[in-house]
PDB file of N, CA and C in Angstrom:
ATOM      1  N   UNK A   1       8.697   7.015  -8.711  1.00  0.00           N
ATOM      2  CA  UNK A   1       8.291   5.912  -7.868  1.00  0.00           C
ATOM      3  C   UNK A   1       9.365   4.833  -7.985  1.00  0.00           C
ATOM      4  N   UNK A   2      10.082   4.003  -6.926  1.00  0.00           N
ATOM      5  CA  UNK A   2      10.982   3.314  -6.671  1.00  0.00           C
ATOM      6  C   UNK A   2      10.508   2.200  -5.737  1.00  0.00           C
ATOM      7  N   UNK A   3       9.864   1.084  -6.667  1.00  0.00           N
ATOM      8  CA  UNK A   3       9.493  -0.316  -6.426  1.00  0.00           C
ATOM      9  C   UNK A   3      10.522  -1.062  -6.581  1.00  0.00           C
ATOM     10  N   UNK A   4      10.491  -2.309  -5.774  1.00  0.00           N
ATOM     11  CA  UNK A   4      11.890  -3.055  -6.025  1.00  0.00           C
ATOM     12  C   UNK A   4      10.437  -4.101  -5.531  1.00  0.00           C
ATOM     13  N   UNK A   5      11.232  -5.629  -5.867  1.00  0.00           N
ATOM     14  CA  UNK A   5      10.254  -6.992  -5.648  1.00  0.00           C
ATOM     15  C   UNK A   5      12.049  -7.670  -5.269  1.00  0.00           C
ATOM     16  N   UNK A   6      11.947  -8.959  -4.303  1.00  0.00           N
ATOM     17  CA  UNK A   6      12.512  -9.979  -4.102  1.00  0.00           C
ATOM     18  C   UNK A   6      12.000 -11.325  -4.618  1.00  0.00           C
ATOM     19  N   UNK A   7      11.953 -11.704  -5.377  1.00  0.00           N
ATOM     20  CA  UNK A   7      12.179 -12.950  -5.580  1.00  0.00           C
ATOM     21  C   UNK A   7      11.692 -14.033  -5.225  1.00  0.00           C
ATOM     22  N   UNK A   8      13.082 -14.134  -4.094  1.00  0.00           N
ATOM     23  CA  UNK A   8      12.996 -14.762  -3.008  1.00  0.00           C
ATOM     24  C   UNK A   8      12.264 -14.849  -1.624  1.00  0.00           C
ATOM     25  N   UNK A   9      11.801 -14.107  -2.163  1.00  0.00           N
ATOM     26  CA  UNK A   9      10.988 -13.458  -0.155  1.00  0.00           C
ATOM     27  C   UNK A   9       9.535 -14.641  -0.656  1.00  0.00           C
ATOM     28  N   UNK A  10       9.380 -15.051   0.764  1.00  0.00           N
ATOM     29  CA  UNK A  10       7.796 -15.777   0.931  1.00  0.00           C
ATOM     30  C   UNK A  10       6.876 -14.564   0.540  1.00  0.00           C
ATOM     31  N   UNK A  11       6.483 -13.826   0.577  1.00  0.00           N
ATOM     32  CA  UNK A  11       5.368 -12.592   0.195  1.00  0.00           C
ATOM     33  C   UNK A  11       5.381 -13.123  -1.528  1.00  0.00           C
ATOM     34  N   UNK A  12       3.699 -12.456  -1.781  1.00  0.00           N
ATOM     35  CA  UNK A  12       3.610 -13.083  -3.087  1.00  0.00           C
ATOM     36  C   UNK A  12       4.328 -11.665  -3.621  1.00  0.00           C
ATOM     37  N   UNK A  13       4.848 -11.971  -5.174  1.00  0.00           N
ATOM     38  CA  UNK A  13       5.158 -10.786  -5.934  1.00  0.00           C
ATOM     39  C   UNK A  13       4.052  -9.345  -5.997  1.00  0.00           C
ATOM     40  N   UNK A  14       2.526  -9.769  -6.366  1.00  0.00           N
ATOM     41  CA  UNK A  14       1.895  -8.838  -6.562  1.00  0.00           C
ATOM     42  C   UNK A  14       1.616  -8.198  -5.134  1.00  0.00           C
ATOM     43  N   UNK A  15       1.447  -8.860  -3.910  1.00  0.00           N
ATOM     44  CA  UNK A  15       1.934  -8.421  -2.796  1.00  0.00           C
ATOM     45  C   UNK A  15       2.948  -7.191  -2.509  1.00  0.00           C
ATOM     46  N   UNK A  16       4.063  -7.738  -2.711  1.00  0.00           N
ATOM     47  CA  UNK A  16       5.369  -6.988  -2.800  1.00  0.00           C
ATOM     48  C   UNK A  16       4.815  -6.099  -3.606  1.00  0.00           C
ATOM     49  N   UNK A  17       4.512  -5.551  -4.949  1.00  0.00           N
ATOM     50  CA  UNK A  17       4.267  -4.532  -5.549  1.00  0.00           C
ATOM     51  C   UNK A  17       2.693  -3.815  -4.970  1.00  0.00           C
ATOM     52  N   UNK A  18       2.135  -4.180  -4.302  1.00  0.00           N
ATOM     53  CA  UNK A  18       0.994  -3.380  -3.854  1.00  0.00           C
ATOM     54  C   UNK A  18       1.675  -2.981  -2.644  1.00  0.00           C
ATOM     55  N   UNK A  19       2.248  -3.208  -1.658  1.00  0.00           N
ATOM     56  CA  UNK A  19       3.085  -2.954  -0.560  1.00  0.00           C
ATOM     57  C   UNK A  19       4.099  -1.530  -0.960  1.00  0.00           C
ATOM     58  N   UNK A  20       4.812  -2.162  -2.249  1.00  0.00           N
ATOM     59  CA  UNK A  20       5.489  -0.829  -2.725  1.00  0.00           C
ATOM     60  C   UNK A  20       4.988   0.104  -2.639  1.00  0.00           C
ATOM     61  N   UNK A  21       3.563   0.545  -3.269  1.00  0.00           N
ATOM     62  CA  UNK A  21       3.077   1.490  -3.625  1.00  0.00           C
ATOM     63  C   UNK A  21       2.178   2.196  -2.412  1.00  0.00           C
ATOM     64  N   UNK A  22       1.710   1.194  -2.068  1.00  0.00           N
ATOM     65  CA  UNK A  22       1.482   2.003  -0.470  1.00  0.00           C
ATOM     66  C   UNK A  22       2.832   2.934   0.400  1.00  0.00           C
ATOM     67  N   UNK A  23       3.704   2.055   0.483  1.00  0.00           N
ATOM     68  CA  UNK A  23       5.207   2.637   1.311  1.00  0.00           C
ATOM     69  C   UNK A  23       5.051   4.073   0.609  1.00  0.00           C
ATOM     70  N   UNK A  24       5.028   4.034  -0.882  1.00  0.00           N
ATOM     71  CA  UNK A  24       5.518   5.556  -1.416  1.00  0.00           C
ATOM     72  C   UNK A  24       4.271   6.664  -0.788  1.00  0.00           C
ATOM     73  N   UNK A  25       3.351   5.965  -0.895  1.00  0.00           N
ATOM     74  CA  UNK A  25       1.944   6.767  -0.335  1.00  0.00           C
ATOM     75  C   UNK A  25       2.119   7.223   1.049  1.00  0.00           C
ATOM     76  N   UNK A  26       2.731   6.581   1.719  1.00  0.00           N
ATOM     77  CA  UNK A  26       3.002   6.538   3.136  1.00  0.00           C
ATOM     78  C   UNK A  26       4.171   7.866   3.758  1.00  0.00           C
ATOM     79  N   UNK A  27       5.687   7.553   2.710  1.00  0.00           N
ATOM     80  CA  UNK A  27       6.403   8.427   2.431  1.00  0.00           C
ATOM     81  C   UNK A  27       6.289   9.538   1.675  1.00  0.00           C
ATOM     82  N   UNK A  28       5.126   9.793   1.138  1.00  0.00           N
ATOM     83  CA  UNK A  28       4.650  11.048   0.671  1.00  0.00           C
ATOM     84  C   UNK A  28       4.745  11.062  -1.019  1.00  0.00           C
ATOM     85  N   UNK A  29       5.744  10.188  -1.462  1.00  0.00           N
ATOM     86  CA  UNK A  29       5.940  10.088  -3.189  1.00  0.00           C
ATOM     87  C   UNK A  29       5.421  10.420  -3.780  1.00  0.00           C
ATOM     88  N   UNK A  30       4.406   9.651  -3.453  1.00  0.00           N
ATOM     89  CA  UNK A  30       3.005   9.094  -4.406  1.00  0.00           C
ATOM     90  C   UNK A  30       1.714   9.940  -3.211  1.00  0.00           C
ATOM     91  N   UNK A  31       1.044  10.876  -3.940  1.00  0.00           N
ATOM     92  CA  UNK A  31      -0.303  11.574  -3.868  1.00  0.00           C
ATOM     93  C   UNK A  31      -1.409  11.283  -4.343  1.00  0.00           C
ATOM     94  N   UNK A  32      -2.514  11.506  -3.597  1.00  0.00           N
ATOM     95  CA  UNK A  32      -3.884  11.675  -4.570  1.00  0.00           C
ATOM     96  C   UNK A  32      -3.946  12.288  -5.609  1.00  0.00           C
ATOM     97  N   UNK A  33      -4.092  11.558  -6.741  1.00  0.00           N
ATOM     98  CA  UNK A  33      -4.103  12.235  -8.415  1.00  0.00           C
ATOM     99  C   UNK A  33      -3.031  11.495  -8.643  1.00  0.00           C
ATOM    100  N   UNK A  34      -1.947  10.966  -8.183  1.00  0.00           N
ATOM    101  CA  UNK A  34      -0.869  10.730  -8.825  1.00  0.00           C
ATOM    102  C   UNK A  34      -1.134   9.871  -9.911  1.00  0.00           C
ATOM    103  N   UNK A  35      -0.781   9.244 -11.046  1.00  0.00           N
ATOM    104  CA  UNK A  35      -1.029   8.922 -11.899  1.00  0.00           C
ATOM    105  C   UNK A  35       0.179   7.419 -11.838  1.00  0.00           C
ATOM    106  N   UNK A  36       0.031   6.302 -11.753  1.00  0.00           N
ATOM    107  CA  UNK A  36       1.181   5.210 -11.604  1.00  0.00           C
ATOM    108  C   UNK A  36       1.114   4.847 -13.233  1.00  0.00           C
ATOM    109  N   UNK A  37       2.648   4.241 -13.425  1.00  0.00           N
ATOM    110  CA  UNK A  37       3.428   3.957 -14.277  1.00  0.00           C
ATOM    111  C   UNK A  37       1.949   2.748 -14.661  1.00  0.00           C
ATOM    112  N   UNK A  38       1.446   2.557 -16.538  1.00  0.00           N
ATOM    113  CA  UNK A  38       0.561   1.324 -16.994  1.00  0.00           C
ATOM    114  C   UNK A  38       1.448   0.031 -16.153  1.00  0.00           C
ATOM    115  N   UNK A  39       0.605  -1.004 -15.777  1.00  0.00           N
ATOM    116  CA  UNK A  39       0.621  -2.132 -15.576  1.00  0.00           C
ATOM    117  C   UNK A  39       1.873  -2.692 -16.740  1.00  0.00           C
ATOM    118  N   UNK A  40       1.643  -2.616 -17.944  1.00  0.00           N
ATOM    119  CA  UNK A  40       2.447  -2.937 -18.843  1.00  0.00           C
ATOM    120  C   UNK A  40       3.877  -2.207 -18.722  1.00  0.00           C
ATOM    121  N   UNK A  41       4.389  -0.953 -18.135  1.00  0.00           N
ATOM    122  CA  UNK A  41       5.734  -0.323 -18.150  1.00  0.00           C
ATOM    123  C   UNK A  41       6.184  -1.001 -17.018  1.00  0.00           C
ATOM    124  N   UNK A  42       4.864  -0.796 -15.862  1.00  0.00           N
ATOM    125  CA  UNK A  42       5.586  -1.688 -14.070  1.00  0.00           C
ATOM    126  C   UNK A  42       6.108  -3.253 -14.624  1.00  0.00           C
ATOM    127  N   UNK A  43       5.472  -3.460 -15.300  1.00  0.00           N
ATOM    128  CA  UNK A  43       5.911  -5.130 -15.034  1.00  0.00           C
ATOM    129  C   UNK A  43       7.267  -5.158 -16.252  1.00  0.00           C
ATOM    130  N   UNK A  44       7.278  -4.526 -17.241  1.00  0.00           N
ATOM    131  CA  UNK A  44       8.768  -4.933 -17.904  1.00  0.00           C
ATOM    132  C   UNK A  44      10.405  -4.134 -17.189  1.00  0.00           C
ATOM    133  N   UNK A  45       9.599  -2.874 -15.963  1.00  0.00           N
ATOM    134  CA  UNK A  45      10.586  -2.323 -15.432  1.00  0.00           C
ATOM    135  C   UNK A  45      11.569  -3.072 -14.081  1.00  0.00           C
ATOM    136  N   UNK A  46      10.296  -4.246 -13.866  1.00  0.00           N
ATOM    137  CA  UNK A  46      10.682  -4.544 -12.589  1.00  0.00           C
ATOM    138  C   UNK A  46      10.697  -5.951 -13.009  1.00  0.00           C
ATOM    139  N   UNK A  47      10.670  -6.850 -14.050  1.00  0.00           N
ATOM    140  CA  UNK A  47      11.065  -7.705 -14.753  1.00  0.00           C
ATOM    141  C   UNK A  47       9.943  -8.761 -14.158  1.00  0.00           C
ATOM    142  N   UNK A  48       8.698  -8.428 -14.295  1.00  0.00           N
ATOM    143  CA  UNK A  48       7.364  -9.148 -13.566  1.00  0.00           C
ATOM    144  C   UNK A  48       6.436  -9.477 -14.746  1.00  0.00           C
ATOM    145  N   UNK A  49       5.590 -10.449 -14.391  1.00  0.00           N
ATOM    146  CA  UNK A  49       4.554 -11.174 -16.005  1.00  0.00           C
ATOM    147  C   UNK A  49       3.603  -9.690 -15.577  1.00  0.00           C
ATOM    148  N   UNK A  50       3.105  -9.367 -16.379  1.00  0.00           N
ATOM    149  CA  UNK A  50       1.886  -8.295 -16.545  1.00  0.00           C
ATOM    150  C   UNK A  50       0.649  -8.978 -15.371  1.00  0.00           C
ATOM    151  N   UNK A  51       0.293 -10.108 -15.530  1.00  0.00           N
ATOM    152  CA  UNK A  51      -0.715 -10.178 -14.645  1.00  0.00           C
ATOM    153  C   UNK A  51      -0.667 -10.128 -13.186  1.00  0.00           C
ATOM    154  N   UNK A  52       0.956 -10.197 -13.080  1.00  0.00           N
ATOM    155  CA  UNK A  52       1.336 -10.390 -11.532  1.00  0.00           C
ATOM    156  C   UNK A  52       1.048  -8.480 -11.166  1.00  0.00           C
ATOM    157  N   UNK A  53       1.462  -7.359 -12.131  1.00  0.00           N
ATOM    158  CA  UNK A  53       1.591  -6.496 -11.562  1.00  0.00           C
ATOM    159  C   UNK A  53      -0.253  -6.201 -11.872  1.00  0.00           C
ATOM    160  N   UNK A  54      -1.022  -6.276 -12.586  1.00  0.00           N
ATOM    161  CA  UNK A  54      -2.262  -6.152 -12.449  1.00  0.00           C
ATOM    162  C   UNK A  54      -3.189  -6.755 -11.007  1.00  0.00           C
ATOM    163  N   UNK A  55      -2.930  -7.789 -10.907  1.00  0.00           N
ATOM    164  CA  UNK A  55      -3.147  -8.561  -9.661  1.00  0.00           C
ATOM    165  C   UNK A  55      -2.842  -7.397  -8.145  1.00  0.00           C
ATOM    166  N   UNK A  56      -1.729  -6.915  -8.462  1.00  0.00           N
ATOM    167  CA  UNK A  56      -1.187  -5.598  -7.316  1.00  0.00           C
ATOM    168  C   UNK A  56      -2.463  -4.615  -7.628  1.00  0.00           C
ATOM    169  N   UNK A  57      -2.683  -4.293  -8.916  1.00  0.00           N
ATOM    170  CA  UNK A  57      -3.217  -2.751  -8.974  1.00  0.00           C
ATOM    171  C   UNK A  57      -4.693  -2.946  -9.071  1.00  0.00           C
ATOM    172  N   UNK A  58      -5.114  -4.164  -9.129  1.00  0.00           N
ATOM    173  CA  UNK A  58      -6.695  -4.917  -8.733  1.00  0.00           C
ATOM    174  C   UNK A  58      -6.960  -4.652  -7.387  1.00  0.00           C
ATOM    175  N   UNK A  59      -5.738  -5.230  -6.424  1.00  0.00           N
ATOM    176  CA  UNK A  59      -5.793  -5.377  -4.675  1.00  0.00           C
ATOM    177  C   UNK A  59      -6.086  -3.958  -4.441  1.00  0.00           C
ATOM    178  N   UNK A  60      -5.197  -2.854  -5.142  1.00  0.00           N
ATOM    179  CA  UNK A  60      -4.884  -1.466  -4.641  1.00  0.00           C
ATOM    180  C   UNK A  60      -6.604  -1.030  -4.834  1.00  0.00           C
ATOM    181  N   UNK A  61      -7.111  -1.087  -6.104  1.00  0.00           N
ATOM    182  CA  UNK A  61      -8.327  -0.915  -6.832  1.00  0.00           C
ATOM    183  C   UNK A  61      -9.333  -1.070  -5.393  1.00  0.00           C
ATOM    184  N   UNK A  62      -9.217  -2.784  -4.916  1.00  0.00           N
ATOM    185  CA  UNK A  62     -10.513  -3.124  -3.961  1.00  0.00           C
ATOM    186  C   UNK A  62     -10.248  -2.371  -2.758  1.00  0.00           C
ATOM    187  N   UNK A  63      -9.474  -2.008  -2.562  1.00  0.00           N
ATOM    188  CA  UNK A  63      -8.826  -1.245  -1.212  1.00  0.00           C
ATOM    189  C   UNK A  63      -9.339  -0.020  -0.861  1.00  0.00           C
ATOM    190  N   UNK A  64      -9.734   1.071  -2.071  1.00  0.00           N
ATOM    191  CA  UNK A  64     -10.299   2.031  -2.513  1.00  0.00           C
ATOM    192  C   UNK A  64      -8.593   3.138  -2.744  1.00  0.00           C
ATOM    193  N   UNK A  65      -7.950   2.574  -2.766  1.00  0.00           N
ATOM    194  CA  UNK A  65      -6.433   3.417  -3.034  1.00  0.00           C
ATOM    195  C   UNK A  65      -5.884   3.680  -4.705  1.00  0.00           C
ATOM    196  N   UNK A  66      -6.558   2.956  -5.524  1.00  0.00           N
ATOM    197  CA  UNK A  66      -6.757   3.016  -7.036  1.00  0.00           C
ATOM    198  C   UNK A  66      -7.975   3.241  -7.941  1.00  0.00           C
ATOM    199  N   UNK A  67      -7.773   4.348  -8.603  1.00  0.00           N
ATOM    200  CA  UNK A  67      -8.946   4.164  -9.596  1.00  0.00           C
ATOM    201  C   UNK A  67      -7.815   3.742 -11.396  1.00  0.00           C
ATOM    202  N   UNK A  68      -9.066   2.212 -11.433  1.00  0.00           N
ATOM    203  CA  UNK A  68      -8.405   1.941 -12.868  1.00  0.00           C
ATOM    204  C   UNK A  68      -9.200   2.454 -13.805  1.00  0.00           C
ATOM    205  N   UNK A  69      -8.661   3.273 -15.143  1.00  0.00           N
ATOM    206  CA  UNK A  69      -9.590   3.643 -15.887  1.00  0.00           C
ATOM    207  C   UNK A  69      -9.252   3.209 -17.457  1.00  0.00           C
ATOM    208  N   UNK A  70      -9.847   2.403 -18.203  1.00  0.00           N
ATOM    209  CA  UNK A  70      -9.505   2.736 -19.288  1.00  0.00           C
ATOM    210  C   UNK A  70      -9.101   3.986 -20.260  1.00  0.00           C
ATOM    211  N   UNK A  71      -7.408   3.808 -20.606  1.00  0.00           N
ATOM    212  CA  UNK A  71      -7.226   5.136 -21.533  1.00  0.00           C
ATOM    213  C   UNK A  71      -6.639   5.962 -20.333  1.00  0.00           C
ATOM    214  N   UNK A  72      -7.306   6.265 -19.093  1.00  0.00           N
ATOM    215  CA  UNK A  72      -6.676   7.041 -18.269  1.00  0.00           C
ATOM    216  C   UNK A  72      -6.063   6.884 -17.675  1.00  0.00           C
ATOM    217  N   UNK A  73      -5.459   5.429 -17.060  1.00  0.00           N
ATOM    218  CA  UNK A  73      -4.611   4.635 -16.303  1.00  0.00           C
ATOM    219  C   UNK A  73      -4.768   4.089 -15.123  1.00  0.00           C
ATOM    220  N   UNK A  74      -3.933   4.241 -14.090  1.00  0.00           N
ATOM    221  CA  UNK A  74      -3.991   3.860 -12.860  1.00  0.00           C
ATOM    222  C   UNK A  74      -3.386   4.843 -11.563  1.00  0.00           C
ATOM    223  N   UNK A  75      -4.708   5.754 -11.236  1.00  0.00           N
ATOM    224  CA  UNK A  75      -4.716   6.784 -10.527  1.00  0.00           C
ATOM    225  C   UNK A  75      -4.765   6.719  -9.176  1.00  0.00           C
ATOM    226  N   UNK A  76      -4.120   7.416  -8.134  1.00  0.00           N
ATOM    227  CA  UNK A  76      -4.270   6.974  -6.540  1.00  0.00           C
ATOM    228  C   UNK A  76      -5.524   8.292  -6.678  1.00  0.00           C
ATOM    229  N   UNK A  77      -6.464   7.471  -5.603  1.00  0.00           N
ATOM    230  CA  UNK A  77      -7.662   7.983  -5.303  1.00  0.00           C
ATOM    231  C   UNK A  77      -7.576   9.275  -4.217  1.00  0.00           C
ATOM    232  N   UNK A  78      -8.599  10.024  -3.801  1.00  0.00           N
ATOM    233  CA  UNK A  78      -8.227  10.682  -2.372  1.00  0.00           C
ATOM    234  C   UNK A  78      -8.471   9.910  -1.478  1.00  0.00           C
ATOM    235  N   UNK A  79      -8.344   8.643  -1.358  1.00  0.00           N
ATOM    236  CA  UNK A  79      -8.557   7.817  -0.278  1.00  0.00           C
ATOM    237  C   UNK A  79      -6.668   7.780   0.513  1.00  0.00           C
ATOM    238  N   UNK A  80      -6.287   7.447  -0.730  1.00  0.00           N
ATOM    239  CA  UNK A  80      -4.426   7.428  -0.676  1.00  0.00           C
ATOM    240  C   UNK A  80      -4.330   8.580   0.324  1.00  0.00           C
ATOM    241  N   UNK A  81      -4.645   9.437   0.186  1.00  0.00           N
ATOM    242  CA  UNK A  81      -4.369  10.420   0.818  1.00  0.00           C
ATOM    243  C   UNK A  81      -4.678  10.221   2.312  1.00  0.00           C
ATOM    244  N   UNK A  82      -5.927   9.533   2.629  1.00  0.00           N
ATOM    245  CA  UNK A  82      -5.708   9.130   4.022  1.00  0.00           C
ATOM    246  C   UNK A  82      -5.330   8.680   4.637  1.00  0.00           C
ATOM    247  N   UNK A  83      -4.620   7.720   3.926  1.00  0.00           N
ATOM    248  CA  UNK A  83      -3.701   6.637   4.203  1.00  0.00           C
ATOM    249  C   UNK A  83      -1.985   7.101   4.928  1.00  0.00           C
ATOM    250  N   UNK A  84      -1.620   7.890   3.963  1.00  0.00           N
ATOM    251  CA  UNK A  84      -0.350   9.063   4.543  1.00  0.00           C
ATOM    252  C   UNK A  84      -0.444   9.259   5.895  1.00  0.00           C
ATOM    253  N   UNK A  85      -2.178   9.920   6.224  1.00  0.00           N
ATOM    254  CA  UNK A  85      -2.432  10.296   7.480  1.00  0.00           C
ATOM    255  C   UNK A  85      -2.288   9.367   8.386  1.00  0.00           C
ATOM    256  N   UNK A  86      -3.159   8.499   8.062  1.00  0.00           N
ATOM    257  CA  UNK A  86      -3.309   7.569   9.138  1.00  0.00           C
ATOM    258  C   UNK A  86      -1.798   6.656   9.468  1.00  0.00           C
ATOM    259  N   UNK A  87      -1.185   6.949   8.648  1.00  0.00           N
ATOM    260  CA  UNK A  87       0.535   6.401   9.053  1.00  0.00           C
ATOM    261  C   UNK A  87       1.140   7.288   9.433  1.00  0.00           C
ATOM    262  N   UNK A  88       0.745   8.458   9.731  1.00  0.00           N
ATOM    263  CA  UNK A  88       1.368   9.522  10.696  1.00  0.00           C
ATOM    264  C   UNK A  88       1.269   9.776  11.996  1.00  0.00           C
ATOM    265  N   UNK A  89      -0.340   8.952  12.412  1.00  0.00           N
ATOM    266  CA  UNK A  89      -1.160   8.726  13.286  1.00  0.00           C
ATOM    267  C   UNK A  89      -0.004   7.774  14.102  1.00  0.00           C
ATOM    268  N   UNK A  90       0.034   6.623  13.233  1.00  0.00           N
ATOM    269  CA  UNK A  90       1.059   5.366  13.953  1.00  0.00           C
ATOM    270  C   UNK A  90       1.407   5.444  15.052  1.00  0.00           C
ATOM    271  N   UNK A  91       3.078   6.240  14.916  1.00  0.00           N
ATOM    272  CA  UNK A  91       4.183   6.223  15.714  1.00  0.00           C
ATOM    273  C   UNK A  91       3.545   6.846  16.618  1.00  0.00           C
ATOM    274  N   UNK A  92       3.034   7.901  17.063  1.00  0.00           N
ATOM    275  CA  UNK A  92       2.119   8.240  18.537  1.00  0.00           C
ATOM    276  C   UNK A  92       1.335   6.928  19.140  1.00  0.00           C
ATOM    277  N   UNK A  93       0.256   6.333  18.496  1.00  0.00           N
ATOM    278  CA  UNK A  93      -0.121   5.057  19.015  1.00  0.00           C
ATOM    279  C   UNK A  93       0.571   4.377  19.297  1.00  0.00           C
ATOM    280  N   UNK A  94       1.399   3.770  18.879  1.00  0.00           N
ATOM    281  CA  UNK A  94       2.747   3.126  19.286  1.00  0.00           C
ATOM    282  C   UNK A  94       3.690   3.755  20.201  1.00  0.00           C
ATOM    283  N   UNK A  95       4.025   4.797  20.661  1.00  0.00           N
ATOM    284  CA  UNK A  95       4.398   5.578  21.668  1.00  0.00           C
ATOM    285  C   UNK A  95       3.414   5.267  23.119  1.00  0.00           C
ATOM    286  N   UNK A  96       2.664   5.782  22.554  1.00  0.00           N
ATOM    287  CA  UNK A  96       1.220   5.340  23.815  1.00  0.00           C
ATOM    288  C   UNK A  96       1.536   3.639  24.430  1.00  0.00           C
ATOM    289  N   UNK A  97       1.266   3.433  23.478  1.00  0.00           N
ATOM    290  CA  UNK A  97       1.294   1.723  23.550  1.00  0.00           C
ATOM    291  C   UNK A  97       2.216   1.047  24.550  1.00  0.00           C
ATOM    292  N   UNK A  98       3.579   1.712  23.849  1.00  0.00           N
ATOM    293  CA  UNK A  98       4.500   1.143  24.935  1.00  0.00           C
ATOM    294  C   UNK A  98       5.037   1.562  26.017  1.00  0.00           C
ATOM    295  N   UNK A  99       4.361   2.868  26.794  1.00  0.00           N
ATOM    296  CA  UNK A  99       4.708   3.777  27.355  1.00  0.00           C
ATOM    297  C   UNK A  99       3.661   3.076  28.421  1.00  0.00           C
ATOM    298  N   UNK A 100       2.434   1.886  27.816  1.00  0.00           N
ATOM    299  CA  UNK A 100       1.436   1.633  28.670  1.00  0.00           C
ATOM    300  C   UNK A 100       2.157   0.230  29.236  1.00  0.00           C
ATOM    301  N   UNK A 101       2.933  -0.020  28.581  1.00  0.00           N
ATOM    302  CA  UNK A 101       3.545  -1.076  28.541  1.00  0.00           C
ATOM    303  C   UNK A 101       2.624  -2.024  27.629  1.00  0.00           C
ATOM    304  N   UNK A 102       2.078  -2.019  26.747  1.00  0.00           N
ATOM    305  CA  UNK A 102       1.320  -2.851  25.711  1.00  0.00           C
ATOM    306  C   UNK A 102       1.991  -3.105  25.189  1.00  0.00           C
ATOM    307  N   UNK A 103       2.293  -4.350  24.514  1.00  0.00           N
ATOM    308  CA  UNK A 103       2.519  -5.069  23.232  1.00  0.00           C
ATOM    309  C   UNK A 103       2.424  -4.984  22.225  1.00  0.00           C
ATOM    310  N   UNK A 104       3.308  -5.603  21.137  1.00  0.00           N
ATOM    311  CA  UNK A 104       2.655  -5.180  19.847  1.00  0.00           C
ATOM    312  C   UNK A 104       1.300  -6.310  19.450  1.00  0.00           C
ATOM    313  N   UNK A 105       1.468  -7.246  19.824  1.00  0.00           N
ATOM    314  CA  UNK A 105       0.298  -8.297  19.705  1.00  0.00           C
ATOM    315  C   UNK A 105      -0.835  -7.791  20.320  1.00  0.00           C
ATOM    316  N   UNK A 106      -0.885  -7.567  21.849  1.00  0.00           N
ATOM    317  CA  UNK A 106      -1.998  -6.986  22.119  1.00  0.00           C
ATOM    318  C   UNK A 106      -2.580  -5.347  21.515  1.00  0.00           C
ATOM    319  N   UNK A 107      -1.945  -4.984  20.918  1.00  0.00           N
ATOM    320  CA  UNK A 107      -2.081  -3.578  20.451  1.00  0.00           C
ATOM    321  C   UNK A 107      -2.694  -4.013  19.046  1.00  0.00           C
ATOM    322  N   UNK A 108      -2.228  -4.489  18.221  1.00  0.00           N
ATOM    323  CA  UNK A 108      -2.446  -5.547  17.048  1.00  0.00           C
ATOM    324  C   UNK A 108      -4.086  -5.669  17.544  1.00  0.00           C
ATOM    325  N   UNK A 109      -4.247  -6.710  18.607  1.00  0.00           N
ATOM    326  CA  UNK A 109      -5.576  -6.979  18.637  1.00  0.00           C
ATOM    327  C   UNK A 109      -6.309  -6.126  18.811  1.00  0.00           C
ATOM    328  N   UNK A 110      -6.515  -5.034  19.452  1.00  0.00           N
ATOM    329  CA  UNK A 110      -6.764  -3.920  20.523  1.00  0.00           C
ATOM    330  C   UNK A 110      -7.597  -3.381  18.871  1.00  0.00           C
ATOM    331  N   UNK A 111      -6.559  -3.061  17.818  1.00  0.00           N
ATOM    332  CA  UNK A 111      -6.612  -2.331  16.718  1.00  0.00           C
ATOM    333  C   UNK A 111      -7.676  -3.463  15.849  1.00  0.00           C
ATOM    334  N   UNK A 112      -7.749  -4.497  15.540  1.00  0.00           N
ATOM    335  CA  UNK A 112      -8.510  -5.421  14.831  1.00  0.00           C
ATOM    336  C   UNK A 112     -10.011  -5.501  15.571  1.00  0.00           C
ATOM    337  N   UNK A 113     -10.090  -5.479  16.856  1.00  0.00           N
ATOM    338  CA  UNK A 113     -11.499  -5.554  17.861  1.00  0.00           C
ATOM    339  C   UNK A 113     -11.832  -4.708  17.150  1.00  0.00           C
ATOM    340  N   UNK A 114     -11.192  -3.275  17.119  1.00  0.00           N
ATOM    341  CA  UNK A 114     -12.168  -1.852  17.263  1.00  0.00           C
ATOM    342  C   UNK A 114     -12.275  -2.327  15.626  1.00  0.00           C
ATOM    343  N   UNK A 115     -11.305  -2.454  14.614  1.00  0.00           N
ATOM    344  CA  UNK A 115     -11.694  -2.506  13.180  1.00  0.00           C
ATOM    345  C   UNK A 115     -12.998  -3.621  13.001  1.00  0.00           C
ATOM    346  N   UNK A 116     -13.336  -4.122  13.866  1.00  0.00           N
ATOM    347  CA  UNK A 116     -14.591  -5.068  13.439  1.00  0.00           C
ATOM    348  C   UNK A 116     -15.837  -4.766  13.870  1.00  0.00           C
ATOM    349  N   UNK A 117     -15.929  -3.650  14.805  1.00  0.00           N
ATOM    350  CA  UNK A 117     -16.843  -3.351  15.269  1.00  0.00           C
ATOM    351  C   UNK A 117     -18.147  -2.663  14.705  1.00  0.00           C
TER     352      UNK A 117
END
């Protein structure tokens, strides 16, 4: 797994590291079962306070994309796994989209209506 954080970027740090770990999920890296590096190795590898990278693997946790376990670590769920999918899904919707001539804003919304429904 190959997390990197900026610094500098407006995004919060634990942000940036929950973002990481999705991307790898997305790119296939990282699987259901996969097992992520303790909170304590992520944060001295990527030069982060421990609570900033816990704060990431809390977000991942409420998301349903982490199970934290004591002793057993910090596991991607089979939820992760849908997640891959559904970012494979994307680029066709987005094909559609602009082929309708839609927007990304209105497509954006289009996608948030139906998510509230």
């Amino acid at each position: 797994m190959l997390l990197t954080v900026d610094p500098s970027s407006p995004t919060p740090l634990f942000q940036q590291v929950a973002d990481g770990v999705r991307a790898e999920v997305i790119r296939g890296t990282l699987q259901a079962g996969s097992r992520l590096p303790s909170a304590k190795e992520l944060a001295a590898a990527l030069h982060l306070n421990l609570h900033t990278v816990l704060k990431a693997y809390q977000l991942l946790r409420d998301e349903g994309l982490l199970d934290l376990r004591r002793g057993r670590g910090a596991v991607l769920t089979a939820q992760a796994a849908m997640l891959g999918d559904l970012a494979a899904a994307v680029p066709q919707l987005v094909a559609r989209a602009k082929a309708a001539g839609i927007g990304a804003p209105a497509l954006s919304a289009l996608i948030k209506e139906e998510y509230s429904k």
